[in-house]
Protein backbone atom coordinates (compact mmCIF):
# COMPACT_ATOMS: atom_id res chain seq x y z
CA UNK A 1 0.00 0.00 0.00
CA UNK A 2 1.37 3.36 -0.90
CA UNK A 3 1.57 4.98 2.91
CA UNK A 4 1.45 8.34 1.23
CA UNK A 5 -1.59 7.98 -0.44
CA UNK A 6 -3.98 5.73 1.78
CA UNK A 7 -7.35 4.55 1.35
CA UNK A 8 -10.43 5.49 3.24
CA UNK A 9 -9.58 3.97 6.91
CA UNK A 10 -11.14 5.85 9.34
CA UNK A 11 -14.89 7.07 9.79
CA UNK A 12 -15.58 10.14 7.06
CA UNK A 13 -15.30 14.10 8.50
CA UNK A 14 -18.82 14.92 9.12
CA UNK A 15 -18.22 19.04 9.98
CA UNK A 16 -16.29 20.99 6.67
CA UNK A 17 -16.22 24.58 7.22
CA UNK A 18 -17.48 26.90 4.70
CA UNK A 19 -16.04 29.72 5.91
CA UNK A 20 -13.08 31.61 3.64
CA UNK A 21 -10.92 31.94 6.35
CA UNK A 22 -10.96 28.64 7.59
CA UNK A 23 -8.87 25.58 6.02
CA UNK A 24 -10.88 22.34 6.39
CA UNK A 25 -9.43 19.49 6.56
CA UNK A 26 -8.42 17.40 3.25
CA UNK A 27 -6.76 13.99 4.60
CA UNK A 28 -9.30 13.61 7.72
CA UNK A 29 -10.80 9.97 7.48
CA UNK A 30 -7.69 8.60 4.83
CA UNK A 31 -4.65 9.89 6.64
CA UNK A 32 -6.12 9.65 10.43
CA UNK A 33 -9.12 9.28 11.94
CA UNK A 34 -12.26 12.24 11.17
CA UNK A 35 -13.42 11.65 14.76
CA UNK A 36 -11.71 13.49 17.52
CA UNK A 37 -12.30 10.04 19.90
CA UNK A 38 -10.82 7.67 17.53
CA UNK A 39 -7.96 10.18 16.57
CA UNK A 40 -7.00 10.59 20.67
CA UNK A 41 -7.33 6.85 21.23
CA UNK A 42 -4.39 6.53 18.57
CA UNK A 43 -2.26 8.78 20.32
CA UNK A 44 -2.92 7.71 23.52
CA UNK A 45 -1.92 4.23 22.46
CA UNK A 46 1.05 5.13 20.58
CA UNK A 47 2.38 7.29 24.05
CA UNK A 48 1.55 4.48 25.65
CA UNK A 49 3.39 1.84 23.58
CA UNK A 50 6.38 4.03 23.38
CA UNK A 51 6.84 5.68 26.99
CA UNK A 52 9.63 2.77 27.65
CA UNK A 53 11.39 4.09 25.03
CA UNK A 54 10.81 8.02 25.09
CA UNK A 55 11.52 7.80 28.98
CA UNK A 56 15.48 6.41 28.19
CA UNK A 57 16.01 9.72 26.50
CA UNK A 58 17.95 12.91 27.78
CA UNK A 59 17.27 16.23 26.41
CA UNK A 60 19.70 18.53 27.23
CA UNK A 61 19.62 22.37 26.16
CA UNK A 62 16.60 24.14 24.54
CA UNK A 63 14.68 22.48 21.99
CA UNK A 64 14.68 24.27 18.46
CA UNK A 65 12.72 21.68 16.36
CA UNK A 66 12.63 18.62 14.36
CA UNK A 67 12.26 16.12 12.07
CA UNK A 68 8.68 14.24 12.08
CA UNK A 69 6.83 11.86 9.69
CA UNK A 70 3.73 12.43 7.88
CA UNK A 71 2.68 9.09 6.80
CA UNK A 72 -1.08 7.90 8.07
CA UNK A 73 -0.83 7.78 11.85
CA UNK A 74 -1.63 4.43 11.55
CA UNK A 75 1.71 3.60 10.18
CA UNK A 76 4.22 6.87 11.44
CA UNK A 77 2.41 7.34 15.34
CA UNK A 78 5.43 5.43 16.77
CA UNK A 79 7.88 7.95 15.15
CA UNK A 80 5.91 10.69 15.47
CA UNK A 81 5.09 10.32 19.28
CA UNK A 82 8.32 10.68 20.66
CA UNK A 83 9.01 14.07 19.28
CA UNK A 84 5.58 15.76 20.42
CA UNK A 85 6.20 14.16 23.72
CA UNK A 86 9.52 15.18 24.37
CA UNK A 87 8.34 18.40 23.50
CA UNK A 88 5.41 18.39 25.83
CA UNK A 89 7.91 17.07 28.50
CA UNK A 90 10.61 20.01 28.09
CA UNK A 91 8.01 22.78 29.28
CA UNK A 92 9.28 25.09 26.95
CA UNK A 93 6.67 27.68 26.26
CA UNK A 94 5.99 27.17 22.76
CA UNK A 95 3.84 30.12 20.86
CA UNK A 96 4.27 29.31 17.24
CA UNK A 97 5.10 26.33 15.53
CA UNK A 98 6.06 26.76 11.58
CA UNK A 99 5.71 23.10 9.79
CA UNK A 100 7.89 23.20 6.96
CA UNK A 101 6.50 20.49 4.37
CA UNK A 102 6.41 19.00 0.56
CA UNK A 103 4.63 19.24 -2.43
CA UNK A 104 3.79 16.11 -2.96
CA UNK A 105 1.18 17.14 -6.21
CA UNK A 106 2.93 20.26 -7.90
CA UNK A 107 0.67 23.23 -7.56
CA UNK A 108 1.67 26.35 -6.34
CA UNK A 109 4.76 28.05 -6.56
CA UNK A 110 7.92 27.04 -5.17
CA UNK A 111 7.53 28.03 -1.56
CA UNK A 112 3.72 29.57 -0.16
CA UNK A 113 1.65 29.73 2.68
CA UNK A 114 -2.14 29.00 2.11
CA UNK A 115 -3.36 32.37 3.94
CA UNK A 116 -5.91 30.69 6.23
CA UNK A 117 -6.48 32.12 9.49
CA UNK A 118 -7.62 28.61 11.15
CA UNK A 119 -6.67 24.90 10.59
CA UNK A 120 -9.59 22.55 11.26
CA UNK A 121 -8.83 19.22 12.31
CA UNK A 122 -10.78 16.51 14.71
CA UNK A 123 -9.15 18.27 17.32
CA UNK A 124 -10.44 21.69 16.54
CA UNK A 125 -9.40 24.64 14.99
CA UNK A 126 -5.54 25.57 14.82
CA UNK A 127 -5.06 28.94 14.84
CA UNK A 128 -2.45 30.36 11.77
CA UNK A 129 -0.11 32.98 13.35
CA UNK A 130 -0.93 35.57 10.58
CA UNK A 131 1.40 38.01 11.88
CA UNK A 132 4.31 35.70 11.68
CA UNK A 133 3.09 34.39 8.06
CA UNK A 134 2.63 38.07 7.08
CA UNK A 135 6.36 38.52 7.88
CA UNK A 136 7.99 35.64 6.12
CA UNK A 137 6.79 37.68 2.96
CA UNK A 138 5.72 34.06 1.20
CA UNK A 139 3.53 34.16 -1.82
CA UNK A 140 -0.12 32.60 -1.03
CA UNK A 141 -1.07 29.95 -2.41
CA UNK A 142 -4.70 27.55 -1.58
CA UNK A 143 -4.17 25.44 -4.08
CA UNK A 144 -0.35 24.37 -3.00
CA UNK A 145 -2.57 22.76 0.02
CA UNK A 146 -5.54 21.58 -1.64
CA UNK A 147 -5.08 18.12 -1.38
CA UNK A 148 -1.65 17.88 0.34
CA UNK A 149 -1.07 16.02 3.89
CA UNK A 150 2.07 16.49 5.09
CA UNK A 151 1.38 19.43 7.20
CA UNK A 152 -2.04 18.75 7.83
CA UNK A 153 -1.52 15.68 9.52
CA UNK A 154 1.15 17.37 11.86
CA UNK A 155 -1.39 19.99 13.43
CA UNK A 156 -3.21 16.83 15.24
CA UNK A 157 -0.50 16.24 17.15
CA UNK A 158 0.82 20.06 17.97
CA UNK A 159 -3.01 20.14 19.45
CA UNK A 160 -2.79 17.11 21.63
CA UNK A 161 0.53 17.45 23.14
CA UNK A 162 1.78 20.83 23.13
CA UNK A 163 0.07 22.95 25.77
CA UNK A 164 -1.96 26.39 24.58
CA UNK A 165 -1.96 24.88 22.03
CA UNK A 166 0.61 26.94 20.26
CA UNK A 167 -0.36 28.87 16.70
CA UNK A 168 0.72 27.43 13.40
CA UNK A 169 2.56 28.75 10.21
CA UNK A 170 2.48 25.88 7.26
CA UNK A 171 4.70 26.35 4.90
CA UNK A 172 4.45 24.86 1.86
CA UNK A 173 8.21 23.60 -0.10
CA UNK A 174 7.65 22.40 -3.89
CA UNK A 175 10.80 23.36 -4.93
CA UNK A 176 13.10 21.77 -2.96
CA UNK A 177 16.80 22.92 -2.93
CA UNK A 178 19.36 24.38 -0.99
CA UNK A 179 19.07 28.20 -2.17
CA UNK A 180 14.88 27.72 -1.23
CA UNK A 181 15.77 25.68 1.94
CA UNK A 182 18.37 28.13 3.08
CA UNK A 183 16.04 31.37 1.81
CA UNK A 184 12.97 29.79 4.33
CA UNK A 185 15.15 29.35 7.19
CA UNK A 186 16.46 32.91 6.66
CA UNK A 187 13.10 34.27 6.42
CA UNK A 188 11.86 32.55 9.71
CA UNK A 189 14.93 33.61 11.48
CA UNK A 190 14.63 37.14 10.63
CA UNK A 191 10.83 37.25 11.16
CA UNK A 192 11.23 36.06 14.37
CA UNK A 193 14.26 38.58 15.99
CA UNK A 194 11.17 40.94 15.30
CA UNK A 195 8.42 39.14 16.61
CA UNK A 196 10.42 37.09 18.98
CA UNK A 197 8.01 34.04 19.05
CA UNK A 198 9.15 30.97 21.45
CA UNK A 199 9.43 28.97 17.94
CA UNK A 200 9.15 25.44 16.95
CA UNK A 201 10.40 24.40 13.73
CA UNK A 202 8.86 21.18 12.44
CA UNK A 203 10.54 19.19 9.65
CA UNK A 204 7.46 17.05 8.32
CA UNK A 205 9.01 13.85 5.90
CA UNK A 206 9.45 10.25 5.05
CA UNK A 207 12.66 8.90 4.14
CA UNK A 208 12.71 5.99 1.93
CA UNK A 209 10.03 4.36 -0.10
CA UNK A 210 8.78 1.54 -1.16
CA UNK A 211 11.96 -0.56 -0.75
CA UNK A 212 12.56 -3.85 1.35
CA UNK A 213 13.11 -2.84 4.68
CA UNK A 214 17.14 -3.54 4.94
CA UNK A 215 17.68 -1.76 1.59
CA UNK A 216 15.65 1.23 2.78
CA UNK A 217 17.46 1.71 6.48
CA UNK A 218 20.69 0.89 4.49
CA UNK A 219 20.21 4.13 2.81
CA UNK A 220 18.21 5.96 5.23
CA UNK A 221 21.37 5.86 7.24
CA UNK A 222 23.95 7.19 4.61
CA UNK A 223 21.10 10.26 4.83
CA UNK A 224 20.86 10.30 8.82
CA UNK A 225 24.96 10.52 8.96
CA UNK A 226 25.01 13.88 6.74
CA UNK A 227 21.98 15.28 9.37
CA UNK A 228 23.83 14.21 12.48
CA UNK A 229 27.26 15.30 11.10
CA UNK A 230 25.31 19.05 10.35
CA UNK A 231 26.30 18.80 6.92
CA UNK A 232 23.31 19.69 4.44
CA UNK A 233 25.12 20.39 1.65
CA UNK A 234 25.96 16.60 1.83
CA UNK A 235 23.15 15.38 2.74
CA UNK A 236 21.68 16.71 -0.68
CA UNK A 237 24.32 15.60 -2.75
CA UNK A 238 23.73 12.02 -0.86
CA UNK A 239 19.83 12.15 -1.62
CA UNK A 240 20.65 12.90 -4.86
CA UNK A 241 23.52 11.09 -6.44
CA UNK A 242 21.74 7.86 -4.45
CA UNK A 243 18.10 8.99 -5.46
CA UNK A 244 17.25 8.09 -2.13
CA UNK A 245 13.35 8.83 -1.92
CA UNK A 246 13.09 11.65 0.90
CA UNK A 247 10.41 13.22 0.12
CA UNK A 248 10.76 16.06 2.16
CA UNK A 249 13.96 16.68 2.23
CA UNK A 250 13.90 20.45 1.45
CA UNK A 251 12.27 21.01 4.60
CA UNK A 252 14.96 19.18 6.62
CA UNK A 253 17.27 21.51 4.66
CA UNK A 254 15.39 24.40 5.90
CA UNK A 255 15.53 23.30 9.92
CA UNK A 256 19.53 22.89 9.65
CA UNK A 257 20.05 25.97 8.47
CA UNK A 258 17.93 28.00 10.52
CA UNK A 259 19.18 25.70 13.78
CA UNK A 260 22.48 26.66 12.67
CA UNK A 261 21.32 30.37 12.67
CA UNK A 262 19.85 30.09 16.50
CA UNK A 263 23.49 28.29 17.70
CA UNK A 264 26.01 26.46 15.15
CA UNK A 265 26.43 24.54 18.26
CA UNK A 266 23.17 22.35 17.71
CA UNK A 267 22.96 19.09 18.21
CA UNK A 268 20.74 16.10 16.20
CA UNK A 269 19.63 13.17 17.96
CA UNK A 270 17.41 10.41 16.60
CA UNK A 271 14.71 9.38 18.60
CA UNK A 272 13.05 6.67 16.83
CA UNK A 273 13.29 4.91 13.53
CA UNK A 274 10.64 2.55 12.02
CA UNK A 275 8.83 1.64 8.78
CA UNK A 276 5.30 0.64 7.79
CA UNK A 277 6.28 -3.21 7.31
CA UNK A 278 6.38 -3.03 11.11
CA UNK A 279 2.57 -2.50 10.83
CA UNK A 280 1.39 -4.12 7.43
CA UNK A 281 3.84 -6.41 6.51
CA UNK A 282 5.53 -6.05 3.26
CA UNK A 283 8.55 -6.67 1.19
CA UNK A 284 8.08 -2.92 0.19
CA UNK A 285 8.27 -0.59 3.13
CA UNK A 286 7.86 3.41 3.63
CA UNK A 287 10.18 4.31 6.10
CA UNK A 288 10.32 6.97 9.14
CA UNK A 289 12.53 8.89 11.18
CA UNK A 290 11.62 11.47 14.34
CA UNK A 291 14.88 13.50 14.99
CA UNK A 292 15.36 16.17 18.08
CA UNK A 293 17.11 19.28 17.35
CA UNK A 294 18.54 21.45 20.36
CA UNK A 295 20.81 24.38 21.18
CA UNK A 296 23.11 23.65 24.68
CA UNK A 297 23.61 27.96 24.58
CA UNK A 298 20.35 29.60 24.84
């Protein structure tokens, strides 16, 4: 099954906004569930399957963002889980949270923000930081997010585990290269030393696809070496000359650089690899990584 395009799973989303300044939800019912019950109930089970794990790790310094799936929670709540948690755990006082994502269909132009004011999800409605998308100076775009998931299905979990809950700036990646990548982070850093937000920059990808699972952590890892050695120059060049399928990989782009901006002293730490063959089992595997980002100097 093609994790990145899933079939009808979950029970359909009976409430879609009419209202211009409110984003309904596309994915709700394929990529997770359309009832707020259900959709708890999965993370609730995932925390719960994976506090063992999440309680072994150590977070030292202040958290700047991360790397986080986007597959159908179904198949990415294990990866995802650990990240929101951790985040929820470290008290920081989050007030906006800008998910940098793919284009996984090709409309809109390179980089965009969708100019909602509110994200509706199970959970309720996400509130955009408009001020904070007004100063990235982005073109807008609706139809760069008409039928695309990979932010959408982040805002679930920013709702259930980060307290306020904070607001949200989507930003939308189609072309995906290091001047864009570099440009974005640029932009977020220098919106925010005006608007001094306590930010969280979310990474939103899937690494390989649709390979057997040894074959797709075998080059997963040549990728997760350039991100831990800070190096995303090579990491391109790796995802490139390998055609490693990381679909979001301009977005991971984007968080190095604007981590190194906030302290070239960051550090990278994985927190949980997986793929869906640990859920449906298959010779042909997506495969997911959640990665911590923090600064030991602010």
């Amino acid at each position: 099954m093609n994790q990145d395009h899933q079939i009808n799973l979950f029970p359909t989303h009976k409430h879609m906004s009419q209202q211009s300044n409110i984003k309904a939800p596309a994915v709700a019912g394929y990529f997770y569930p359309a009832d707020r019950r259900y959709l708890e109930r999965n993370m609730v089970n995932a925390l719960e399957r994976e506090k063992e794990q999440i309680d072994r790790h150590r977070v030292s310094g202040t958290i700047i963002g991360g790397i986080v799936p986007h597959a159908g929670i179904s198949y990415c709540s294990s990866q995802a889980v650990h990240f929101f948690e951790l985040a929820r755990r470290s008290q920081q006082p989050f007030d906006t949270v800008v998910i940098a994502h793919p284009n996984h269909y090709g409309y809109g132009p390179a980089m965009s923000v969708d100019g909602h004011e509110f994200w509706e999800t199970p959970m309720g409605m996400a509130a955009v930081d408009t001020e904070f998308m007004d100063a990235l100076n982005l073109p807008v775009s609706a139809s760069a997010q008409q039928q695309e998931h990979s932010a959408e299905v982040i805002v679930p979990w920013i709702q259930y585990f980060i307290p306020g809950p904070p607001r949200i700036v989507p930003v939308n990646i189609r072309r995906q290269d290091p001047t864009h990548a570099c440009l974005l982070a640029e932009k977020v850093y220098r919106a925010n030393k005006h608007l001094k937000r306590n930010l969280l920059f979310v990474a939103s990808t899937d690494f390989s696809h649709f390979l057997s699972p040894a074959k797709a952590s075998c080059l997963d890892e040549l990728v997760i070496n350039e991100i831990l050695a800070k190096n995303k120059e090579g990491m391109v060049q790796t995802i490139l000359k390998k055609e490693i399928s990381v679909c979001g990989y301009g977005p991971v782009m984007a968080l190095m650089a604007y981590a190194e901006m906030i302290d070239p002293a960051y550090t990278a730490t994985i927190l949980r690899k997986g793929h869906s063959g640990e859920v449906s089992p298959s010779d042909k595997v997506v495969s997911y990584v959640s990665m911590l980002f923090t600064a030991p100097g602010i």
